[in-house]
Protein backbone atom coordinates (compact mmCIF):
# COMPACT_ATOMS: atom_id res chain seq x y z
CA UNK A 1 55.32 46.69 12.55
CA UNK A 2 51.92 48.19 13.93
CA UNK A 3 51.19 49.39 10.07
CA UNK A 4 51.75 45.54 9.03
CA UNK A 5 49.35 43.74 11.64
CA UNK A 6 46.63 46.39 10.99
CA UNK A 7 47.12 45.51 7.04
CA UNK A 8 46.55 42.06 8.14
CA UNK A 9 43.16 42.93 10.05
CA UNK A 10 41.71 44.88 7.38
CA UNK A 11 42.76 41.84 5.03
CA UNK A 12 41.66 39.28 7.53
CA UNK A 13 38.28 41.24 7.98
CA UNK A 14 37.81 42.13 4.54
CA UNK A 15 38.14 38.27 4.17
CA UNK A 16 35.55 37.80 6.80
CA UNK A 17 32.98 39.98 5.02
CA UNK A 18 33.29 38.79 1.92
CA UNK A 19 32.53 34.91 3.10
CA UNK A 20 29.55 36.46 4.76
CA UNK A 21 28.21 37.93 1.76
CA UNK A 22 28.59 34.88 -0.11
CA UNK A 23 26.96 33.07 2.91
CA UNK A 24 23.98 35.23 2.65
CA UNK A 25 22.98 34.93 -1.18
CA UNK A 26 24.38 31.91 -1.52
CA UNK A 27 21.60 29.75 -3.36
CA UNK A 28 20.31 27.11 -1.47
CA UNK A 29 20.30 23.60 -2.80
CA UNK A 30 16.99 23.28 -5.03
CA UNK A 31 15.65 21.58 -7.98
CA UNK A 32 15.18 23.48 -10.90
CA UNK A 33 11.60 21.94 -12.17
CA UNK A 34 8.56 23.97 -13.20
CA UNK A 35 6.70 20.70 -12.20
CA UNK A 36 8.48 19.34 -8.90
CA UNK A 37 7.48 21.08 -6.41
CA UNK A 38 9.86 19.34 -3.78
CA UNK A 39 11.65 16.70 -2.93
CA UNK A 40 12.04 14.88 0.22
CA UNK A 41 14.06 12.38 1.67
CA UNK A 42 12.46 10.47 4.72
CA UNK A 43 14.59 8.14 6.88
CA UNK A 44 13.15 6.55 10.75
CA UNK A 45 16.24 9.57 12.01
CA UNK A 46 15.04 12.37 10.08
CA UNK A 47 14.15 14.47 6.87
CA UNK A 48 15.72 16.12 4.03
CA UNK A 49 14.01 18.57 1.72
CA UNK A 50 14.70 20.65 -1.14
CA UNK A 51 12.40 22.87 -2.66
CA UNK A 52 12.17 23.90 -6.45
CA UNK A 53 14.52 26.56 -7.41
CA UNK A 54 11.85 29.08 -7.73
CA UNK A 55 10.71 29.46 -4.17
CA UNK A 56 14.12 30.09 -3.17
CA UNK A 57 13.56 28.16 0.36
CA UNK A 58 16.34 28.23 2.76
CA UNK A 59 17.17 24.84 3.82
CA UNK A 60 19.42 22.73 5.80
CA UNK A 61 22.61 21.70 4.27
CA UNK A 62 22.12 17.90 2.98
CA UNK A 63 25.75 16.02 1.78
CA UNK A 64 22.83 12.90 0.24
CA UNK A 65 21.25 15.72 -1.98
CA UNK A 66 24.20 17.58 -2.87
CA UNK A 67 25.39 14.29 -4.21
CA UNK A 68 22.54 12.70 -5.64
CA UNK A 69 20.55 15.76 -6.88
CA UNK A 70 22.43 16.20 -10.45
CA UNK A 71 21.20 12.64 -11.84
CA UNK A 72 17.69 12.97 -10.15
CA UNK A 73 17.71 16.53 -12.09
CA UNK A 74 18.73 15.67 -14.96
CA UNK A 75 15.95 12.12 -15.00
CA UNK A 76 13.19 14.71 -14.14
CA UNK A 77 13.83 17.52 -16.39
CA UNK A 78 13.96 14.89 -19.54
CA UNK A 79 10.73 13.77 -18.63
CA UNK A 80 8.80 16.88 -17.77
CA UNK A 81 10.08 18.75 -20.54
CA UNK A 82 8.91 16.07 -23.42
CA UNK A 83 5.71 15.58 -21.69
CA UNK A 84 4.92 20.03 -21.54
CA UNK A 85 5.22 19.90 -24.52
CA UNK A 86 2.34 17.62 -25.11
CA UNK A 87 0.08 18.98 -22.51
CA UNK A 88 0.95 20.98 -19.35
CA UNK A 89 0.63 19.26 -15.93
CA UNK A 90 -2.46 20.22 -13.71
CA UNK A 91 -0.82 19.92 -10.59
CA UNK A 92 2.63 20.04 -8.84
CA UNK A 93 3.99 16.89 -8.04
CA UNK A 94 5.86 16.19 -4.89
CA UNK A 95 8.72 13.25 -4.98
CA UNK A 96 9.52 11.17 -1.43
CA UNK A 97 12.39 9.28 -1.35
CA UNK A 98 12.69 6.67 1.14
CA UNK A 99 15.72 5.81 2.70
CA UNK A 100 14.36 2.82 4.84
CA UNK A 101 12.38 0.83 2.45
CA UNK A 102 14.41 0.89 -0.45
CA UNK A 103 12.42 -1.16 -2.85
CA UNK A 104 8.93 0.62 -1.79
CA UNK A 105 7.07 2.86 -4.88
CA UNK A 106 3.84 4.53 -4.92
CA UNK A 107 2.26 6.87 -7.08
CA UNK A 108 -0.91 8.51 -5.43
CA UNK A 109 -2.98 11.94 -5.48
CA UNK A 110 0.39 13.73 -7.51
CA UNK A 111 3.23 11.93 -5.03
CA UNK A 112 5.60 9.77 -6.11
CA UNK A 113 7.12 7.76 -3.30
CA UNK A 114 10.57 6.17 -4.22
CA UNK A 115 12.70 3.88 -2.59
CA UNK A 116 16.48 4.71 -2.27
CA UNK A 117 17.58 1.42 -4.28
CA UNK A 118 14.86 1.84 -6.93
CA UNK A 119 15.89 5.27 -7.47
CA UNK A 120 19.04 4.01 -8.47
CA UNK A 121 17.17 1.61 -10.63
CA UNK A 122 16.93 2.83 -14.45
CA UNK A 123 13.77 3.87 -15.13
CA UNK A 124 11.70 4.24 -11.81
CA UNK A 125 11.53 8.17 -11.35
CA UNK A 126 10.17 8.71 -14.49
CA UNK A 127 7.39 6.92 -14.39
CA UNK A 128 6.33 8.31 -11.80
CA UNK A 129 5.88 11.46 -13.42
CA UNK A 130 4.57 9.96 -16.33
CA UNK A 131 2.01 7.91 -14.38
CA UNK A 132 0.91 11.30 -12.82
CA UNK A 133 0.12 12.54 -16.38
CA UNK A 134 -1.62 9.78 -17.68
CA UNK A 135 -3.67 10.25 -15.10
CA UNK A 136 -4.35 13.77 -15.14
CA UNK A 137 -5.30 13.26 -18.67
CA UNK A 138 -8.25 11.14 -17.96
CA UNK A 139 -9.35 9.80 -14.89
CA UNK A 140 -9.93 5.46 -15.41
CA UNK A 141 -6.64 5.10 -15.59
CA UNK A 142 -4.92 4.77 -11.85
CA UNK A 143 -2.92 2.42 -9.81
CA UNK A 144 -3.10 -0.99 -10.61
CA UNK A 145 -3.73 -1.18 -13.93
CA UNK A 146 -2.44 -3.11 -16.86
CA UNK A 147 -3.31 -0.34 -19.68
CA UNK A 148 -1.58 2.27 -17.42
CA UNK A 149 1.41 0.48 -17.62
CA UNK A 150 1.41 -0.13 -21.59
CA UNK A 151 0.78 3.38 -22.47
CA UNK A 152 3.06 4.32 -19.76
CA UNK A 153 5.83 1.90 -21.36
CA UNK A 154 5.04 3.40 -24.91
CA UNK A 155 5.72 7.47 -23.51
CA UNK A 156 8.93 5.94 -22.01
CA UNK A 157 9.84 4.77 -24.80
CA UNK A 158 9.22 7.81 -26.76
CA UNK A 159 10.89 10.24 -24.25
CA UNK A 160 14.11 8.03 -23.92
CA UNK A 161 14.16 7.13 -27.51
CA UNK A 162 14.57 3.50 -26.04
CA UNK A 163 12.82 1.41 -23.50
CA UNK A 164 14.35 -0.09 -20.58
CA UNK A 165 13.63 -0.59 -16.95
CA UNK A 166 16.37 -2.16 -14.54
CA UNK A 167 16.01 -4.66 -11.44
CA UNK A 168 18.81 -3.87 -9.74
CA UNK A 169 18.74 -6.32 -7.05
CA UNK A 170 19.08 -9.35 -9.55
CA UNK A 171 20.99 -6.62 -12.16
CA UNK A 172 18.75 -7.69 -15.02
CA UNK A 173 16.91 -5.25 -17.29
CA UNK A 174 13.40 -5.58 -19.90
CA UNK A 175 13.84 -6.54 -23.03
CA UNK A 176 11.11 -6.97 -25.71
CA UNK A 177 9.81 -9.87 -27.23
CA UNK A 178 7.26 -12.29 -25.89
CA UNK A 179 5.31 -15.40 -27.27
CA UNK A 180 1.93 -16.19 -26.09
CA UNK A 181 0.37 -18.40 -24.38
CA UNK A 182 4.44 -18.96 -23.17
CA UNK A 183 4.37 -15.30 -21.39
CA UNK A 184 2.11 -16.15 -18.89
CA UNK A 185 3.91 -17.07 -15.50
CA UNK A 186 3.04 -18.16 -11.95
CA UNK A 187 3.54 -15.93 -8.80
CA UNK A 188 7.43 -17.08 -8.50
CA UNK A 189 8.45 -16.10 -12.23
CA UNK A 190 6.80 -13.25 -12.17
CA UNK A 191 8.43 -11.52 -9.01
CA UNK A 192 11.97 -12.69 -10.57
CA UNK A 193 11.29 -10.66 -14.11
CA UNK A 194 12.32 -6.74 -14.39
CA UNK A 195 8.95 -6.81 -15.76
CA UNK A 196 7.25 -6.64 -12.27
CA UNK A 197 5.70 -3.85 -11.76
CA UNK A 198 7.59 -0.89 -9.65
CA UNK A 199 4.71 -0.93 -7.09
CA UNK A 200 5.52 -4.70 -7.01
CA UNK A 201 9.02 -5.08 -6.02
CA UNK A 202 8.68 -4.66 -2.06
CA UNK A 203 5.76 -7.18 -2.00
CA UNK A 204 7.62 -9.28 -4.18
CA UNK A 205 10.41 -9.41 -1.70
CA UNK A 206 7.77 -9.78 1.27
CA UNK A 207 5.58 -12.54 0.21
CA UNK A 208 5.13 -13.83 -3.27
CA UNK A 209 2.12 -15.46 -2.60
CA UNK A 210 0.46 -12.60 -2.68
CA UNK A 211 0.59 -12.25 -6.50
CA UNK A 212 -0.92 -16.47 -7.12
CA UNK A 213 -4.09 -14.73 -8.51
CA UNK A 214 -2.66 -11.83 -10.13
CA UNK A 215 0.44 -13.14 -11.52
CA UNK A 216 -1.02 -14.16 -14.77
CA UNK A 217 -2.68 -10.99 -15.85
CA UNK A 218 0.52 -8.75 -14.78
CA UNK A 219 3.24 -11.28 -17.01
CA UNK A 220 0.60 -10.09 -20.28
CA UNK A 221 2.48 -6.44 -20.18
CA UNK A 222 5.56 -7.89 -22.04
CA UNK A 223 3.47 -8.86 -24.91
CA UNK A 224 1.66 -5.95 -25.51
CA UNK A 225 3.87 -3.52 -24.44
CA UNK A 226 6.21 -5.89 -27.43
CA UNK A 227 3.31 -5.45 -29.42
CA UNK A 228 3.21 -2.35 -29.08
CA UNK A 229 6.71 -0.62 -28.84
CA UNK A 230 7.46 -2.31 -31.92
CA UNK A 231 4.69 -1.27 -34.24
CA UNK A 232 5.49 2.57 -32.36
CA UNK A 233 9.67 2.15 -33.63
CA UNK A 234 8.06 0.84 -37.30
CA UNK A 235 6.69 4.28 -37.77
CA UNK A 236 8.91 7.25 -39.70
CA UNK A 237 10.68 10.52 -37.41
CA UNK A 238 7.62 12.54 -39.17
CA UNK A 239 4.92 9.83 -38.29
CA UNK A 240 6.18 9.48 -34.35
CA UNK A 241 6.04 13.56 -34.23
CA UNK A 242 2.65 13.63 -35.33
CA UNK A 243 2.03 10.53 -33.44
CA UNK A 244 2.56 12.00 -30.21
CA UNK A 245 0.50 14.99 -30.82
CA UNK A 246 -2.36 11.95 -31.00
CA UNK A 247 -1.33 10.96 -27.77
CA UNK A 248 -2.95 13.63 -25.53
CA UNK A 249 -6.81 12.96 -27.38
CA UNK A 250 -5.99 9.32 -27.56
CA UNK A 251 -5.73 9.05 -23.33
CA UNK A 252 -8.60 11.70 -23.35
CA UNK A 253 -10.65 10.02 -25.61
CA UNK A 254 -14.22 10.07 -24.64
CA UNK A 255 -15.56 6.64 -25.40
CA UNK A 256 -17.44 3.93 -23.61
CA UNK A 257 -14.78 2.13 -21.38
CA UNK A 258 -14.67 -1.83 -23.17
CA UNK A 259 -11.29 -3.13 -21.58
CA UNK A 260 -11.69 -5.52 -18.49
CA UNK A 261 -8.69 -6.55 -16.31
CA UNK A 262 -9.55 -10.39 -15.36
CA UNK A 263 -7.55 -12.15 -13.02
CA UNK A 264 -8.19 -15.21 -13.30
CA UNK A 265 -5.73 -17.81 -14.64
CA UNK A 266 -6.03 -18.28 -18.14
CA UNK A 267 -9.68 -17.25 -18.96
CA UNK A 268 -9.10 -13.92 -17.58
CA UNK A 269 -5.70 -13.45 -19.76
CA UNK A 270 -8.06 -14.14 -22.93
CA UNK A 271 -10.61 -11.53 -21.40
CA UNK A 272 -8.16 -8.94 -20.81
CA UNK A 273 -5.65 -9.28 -24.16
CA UNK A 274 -9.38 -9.39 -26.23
CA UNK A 275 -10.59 -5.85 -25.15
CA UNK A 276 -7.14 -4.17 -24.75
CA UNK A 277 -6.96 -4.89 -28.88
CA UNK A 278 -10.53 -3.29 -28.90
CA UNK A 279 -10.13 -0.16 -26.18
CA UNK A 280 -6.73 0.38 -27.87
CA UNK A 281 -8.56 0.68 -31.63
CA UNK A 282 -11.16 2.92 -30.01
CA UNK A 283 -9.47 5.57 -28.67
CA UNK A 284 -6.88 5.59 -31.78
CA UNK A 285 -9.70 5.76 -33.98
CA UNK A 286 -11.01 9.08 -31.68
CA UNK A 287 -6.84 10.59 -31.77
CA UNK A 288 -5.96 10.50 -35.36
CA UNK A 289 -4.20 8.28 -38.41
CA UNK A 290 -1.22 7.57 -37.04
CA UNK A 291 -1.59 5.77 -34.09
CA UNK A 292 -4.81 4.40 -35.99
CA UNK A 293 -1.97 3.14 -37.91
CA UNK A 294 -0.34 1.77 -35.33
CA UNK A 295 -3.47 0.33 -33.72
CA UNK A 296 -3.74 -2.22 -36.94
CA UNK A 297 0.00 -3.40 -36.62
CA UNK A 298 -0.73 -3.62 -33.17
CA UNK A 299 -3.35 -6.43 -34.18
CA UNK A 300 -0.72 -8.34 -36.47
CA UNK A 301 2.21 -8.18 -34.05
CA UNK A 302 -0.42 -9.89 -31.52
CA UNK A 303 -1.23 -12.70 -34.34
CA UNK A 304 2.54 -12.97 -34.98
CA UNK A 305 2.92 -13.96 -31.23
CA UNK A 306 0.62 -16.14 -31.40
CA UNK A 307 -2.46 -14.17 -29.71
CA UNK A 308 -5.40 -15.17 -32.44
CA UNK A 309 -7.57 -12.15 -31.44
CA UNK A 310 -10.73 -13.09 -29.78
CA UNK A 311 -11.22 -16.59 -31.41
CA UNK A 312 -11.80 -18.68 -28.37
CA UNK A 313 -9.42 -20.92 -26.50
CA UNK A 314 -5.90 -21.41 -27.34
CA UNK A 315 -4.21 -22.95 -30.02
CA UNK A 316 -1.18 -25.48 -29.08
CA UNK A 317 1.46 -27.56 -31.91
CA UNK A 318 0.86 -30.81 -29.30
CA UNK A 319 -1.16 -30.52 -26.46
CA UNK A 320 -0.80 -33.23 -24.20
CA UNK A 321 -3.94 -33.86 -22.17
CA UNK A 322 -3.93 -36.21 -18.71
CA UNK A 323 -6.86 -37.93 -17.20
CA UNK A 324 -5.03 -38.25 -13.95
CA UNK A 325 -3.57 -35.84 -12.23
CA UNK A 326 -0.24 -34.44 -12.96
CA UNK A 327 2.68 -33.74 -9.92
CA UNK A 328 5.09 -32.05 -11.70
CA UNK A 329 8.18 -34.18 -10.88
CA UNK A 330 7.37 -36.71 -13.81
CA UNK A 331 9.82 -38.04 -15.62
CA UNK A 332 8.16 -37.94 -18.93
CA UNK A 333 6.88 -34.42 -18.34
CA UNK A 334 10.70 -33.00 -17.93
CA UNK A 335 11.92 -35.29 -21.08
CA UNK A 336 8.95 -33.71 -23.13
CA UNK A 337 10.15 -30.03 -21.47
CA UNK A 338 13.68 -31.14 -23.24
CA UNK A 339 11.78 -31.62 -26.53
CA UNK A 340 9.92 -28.43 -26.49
CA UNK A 341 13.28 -26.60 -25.85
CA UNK A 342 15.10 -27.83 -28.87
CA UNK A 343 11.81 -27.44 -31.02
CA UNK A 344 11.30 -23.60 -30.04
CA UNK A 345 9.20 -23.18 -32.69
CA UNK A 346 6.88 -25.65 -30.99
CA UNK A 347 4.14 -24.33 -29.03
CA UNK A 348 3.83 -27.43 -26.47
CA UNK A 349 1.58 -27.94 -23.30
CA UNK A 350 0.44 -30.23 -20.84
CA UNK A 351 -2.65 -29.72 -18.84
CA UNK A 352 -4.55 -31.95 -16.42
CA UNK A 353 -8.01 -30.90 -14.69
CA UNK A 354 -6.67 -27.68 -13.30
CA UNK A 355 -3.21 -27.43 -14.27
CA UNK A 356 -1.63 -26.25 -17.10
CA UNK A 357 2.51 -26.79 -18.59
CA UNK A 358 3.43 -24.47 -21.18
CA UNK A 359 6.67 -25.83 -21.99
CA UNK A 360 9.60 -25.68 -21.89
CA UNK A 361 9.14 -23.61 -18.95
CA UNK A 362 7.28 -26.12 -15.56
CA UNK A 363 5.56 -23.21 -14.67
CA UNK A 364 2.00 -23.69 -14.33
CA UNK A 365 -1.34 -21.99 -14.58
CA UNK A 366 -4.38 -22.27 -13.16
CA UNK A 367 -6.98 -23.92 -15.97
CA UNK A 368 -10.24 -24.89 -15.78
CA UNK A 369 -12.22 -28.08 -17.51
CA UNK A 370 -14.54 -25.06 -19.40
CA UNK A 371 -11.34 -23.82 -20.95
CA UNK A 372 -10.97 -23.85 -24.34
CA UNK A 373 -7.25 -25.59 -25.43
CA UNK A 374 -6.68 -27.01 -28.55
CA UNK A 375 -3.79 -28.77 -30.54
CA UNK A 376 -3.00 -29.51 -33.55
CA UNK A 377 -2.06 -32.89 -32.08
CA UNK A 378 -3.75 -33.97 -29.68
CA UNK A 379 -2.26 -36.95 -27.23
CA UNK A 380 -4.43 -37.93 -24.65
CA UNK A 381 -2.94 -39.97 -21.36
CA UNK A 382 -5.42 -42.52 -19.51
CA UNK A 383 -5.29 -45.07 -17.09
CA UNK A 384 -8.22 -46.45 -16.36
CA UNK A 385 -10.46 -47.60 -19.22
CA UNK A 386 -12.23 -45.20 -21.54
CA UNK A 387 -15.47 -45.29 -22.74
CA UNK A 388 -16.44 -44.43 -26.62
CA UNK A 389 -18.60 -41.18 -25.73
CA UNK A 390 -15.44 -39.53 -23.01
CA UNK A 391 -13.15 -40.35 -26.49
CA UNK A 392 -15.74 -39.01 -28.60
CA UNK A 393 -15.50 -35.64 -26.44
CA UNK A 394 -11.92 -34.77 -27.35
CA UNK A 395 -13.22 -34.40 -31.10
CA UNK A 396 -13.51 -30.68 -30.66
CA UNK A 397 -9.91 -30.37 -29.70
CA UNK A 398 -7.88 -30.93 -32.55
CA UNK A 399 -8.31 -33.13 -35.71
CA UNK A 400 -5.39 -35.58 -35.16
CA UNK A 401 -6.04 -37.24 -31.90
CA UNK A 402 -3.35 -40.16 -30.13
CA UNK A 403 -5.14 -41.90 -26.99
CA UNK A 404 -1.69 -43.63 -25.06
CA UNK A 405 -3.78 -46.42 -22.12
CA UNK A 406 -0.65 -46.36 -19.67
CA UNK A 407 -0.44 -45.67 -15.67
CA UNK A 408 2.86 -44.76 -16.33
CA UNK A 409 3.33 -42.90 -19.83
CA UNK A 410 7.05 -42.24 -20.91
CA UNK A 411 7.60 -39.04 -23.50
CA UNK A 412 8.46 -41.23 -26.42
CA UNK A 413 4.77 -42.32 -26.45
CA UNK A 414 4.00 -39.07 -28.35
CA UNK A 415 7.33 -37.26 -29.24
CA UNK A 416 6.81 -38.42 -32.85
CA UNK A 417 3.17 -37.65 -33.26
């Protein structure tokens, strides 16, 4: 009997010792990045922190990153690994997840802060990283701009081998294609498309006021990240290879800075598609042939779309032009909306003194009587009398041109012109 319960100490102790040992170089929970230097996870009650696998940090146990670590892992090392091989990173990059803003994201001075929800969101982490080296590639690109997020879009595109970014809250994803001038959208439309930026989506969900200027020149990234993706997926396995090698001189390119980000309602969307066309040729033209390549089908996809390069104004099928002012609620403006839905292949607007209707969508943008619109038919609504020279001035805005005298138009005064 004694013999037997001392067996059973040295087993129980051996036991012991061995659990110990493990305790002691047991390997701490860690990321294994050569890039991310750490990750945190903030919350109002505390923080949780990993460190990258080669500083072999001790750190509090954390049952969120046990669980969640794997897919966050597996997102970064994707993305780090295709970019290294273009060009190193300059600097380690530190990623902050949020627990209590969960749609918040920020990208600033090699941090990428990350709401909980939009971490779960497709497509969010590794932009941040990419963002971080765009940037460290050449410094005019930063937050808040349109170009960032194109060539940021293209890299995604080439990492993943396809290109999608989810809104998880309204469980919708991107999808290319996009017509202009029908891409452009008001403050509303915009915060309700997955194509919103990621910095976007807690002010969207604050106040979407916010974005009435802006919300025109942000809805342009469809169409030329369209534009562009697709002349990028036209290109051979050997052409996107060397293609990428162009990418690190093309972002570097040292070459007087033409593109302009206008915000501004319709003018400014002109401004800003006109010189992306022209800072996009320049730097291709300082990287190499194949995205030179890409550059001129980039031009053609536009022109497909309907952008006509930097010929002014815009070009409409039937353009219907009021002398009073429009409220929206018409009856004859939703009947026309119907038409312009079953005629898809119909550009169609209405505009009054500062509003414009591309339909079949009521949105509206802001216009102003300098803008240059134009339609192929012209139909123009009055209600008080019209003199011979204010007729005489629609001549420059289309070659077919219907005057309808009525305080109350109806849409079959001009469905059939």
């Amino acid at each position: 009997m004694p013999f037997r319960i001392l067996n059973f100490f040295l087993l129980g102790s051996l036991a012991a010792l061995m659990l110990l040992g493990l305790w002691i170089v047991r390997r701490p929970l860690c990321i294994d990045s050569r890039v991310v230097e750490r990750v945190d996870r903030i919350s109002l009650e505390s923080t949780e922190r990993v460190w990258k696998c080669g500083v072999n940090q001790d750190v509090p146990y954390s049952p969120w990153m046990a669980t969640n670590l794997p897919q966050l892992q597996a997102e970064v090392t994707k993305t780090e690994r295709a970019l290294q091989s273009l060009a190193p990173f300059k600097s380690p990059i530190r990623i902050v997840i949020v627990a209590h803003r969960p749609w918040v994201y920020r990208v600033h001075e090699h941090t990428v802060f990350i709401g909980e929800e939009l971490l779960a969101s497709e497509g969010h982490l590794s932009r941040g990283l990419i963002k971080n080296w765009i940037r460290e590639r050449n410094e005019i690109f930063g937050e808040g701009e349109l170009r960032e997020e194109v060539y940021a879009d293209l890299l995604q595109m080439a990492i993943f081998g396809e290109f999608r970014i989810e809104d998880l809250e309204r469980g919708l994803k991107t999808r290319l294609g996009a017509k202009w001038p029908q891409v452009l959208k008001e403050a509303k439309s915009y915060c309700a498309s997955p194509w919103k930026l990621s910095e976007h989506y807690e002010l969207c969900s604050k106040d979407i006021a916010l974005f009435e200027k802006q919300a025109a020149l942000w809805s342009l990234r469809p169409l030329l990240s369209t534009a562009l993706l697709e002349s990028w997926d036209r290109l051979g396995v050997f052409e996107k290879v060397q293609g990428l090698r162009e990418v690190v001189p093309f972002l570097g390119a040292d070459i007087e800075d033409v593109f302009e980000q206008k915000t501004q309602g319709l003018e400014g969307a002109l401004v800003t598609l006109a010189t992306f066309e022209r800072d996009f040729e320049s730097r291709a033209q300082a990287a190499g042939t194949r995205l030179q390549k890409v550059s001129l089908d980039v031009k053609a996809q536009l022109q497909k779309m309907g952008f006509q390069g930097e010929a002014p104004g815009v070009e409409f099928d039937l353009l219907v032009s009021s002398e009073e002012k429009i409220k929206g609620d018409e009856e004859w403006l939703h009947d026309l909306a119907k038409f312009a839905g079953r005629n898809a292949k119909m550009k169609v607007a209405v505009r009054d003194e500062t509003k414009l209707w591309v339909l079949p969508s009521l949105r509206t943008l802001d216009v102003k009587p300098s803008d240059v619109l134009k339609g192929r038919r012209l139909t123009v609504l009055h209600c008080a009398d019209m003199s011979f020279e204010k007729a005489l001035s629609y001549q420059n805005a289309s070659d077919k041109v219907l005057f309808v005298h009525s305080c109350r138009p109806q849409a079959s005064h001009f469905q059939r012109w």
